[in-house]
Protein backbone atom coordinates (compact mmCIF):
# COMPACT_ATOMS: atom_id res chain seq x y z
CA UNK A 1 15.49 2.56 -55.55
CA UNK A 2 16.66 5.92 -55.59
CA UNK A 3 20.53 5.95 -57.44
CA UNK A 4 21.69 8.18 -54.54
CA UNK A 5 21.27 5.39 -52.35
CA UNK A 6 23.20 3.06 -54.48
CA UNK A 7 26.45 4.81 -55.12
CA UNK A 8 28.91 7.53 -53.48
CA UNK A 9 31.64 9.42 -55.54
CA UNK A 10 34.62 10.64 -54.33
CA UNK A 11 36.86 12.14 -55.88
CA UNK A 12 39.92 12.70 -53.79
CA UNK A 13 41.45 9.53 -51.91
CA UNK A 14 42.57 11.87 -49.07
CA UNK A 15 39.15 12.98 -48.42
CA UNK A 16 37.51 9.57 -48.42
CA UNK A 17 38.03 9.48 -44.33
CA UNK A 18 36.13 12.30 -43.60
CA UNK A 19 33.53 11.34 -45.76
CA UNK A 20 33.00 8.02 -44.55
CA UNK A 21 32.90 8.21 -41.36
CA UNK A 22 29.91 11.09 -41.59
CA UNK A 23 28.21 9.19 -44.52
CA UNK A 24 26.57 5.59 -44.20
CA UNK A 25 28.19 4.03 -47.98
CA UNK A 26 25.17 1.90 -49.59
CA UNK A 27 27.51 0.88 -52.15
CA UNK A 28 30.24 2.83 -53.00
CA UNK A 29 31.00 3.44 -57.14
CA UNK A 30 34.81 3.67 -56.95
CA UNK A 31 36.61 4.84 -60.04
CA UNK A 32 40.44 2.64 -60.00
CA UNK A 33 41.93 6.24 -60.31
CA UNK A 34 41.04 9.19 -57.99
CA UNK A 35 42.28 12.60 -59.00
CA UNK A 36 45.15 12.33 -56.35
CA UNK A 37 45.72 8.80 -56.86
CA UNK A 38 44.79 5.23 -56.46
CA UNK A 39 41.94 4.34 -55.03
CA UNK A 40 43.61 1.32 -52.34
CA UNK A 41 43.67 2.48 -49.64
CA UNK A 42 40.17 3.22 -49.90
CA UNK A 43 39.05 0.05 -51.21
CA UNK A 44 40.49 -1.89 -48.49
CA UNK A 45 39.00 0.34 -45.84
CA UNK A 46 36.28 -0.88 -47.55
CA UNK A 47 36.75 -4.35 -47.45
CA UNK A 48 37.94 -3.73 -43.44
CA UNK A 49 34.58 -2.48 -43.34
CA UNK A 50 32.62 -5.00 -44.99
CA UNK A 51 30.96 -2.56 -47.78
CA UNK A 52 30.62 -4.15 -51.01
CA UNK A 53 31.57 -1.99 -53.86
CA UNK A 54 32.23 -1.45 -57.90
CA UNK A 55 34.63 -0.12 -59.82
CA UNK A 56 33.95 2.20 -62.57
CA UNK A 57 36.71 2.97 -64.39
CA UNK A 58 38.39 2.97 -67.86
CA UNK A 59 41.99 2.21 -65.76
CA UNK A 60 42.15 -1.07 -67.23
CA UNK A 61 45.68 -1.65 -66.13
CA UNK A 62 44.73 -2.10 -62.66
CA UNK A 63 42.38 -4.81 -63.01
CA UNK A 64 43.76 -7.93 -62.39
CA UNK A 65 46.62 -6.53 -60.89
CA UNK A 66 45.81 -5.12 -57.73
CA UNK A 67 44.52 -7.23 -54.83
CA UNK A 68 42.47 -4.69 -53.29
CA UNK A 69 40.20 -5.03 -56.26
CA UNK A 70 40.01 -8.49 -56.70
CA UNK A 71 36.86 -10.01 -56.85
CA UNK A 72 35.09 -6.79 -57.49
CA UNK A 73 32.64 -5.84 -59.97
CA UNK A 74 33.91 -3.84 -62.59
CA UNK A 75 32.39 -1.45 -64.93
CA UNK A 76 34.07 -0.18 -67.67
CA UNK A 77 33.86 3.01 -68.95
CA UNK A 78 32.28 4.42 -70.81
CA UNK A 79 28.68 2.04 -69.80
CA UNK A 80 24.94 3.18 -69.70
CA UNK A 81 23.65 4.35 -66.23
CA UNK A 82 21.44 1.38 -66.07
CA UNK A 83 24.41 -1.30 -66.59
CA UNK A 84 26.18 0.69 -63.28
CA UNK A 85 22.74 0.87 -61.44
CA UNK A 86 22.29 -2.73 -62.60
CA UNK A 87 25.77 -3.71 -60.74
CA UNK A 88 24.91 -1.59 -57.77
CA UNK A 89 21.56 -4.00 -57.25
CA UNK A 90 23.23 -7.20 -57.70
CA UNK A 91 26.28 -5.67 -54.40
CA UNK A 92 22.25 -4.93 -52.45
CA UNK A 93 21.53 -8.04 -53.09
CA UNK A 94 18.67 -7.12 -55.66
């Protein structure tokens, strides 16, 4: 499986809209902290949505402190490619 697939970046919250409504999300790799803030909004359009997703992040504080994020998988950083690919998988059900 192709890591492309598996995971989409973004790295602006405010551009997350147009983004997903041109891309099909696999399983979108959030970090907890976009370069123009939280990322939210854009994990409960995610939720809305239905699209499983991770968290990447080394914003510790968050976790376990914002609902949007709870119940997700999170990575933290800094982890090996394979442990995020290996997260990815288990949200695809592999």
């Amino acid at each position: 499986m192709q890591a492309s697939r598996l995971s989409a970046r973004f790295r602006h919250a405010r551009t997350r809209s147009r983004r997903s409504h041109a891309t099909c999300l696999t399983s979108p790799c959030l970090d907890a902290i976009l370069s123009d803030g939280p990322c939210l909004e854009l994990a409960r359009e995610l939720r809305v949505r239905g699209v499983p997703f991770l968290i990447y992040s080394g914003a510790s504080e968050f976790r376990g402190h914002a609902p949007e994020l709870e119940g997700t998988p999170w990575v933290e950083k800094p982890a090996p490619f394979e442990v995020v690919l290996a997260y990815a998988r288990k949200l695809l059900g592999g």
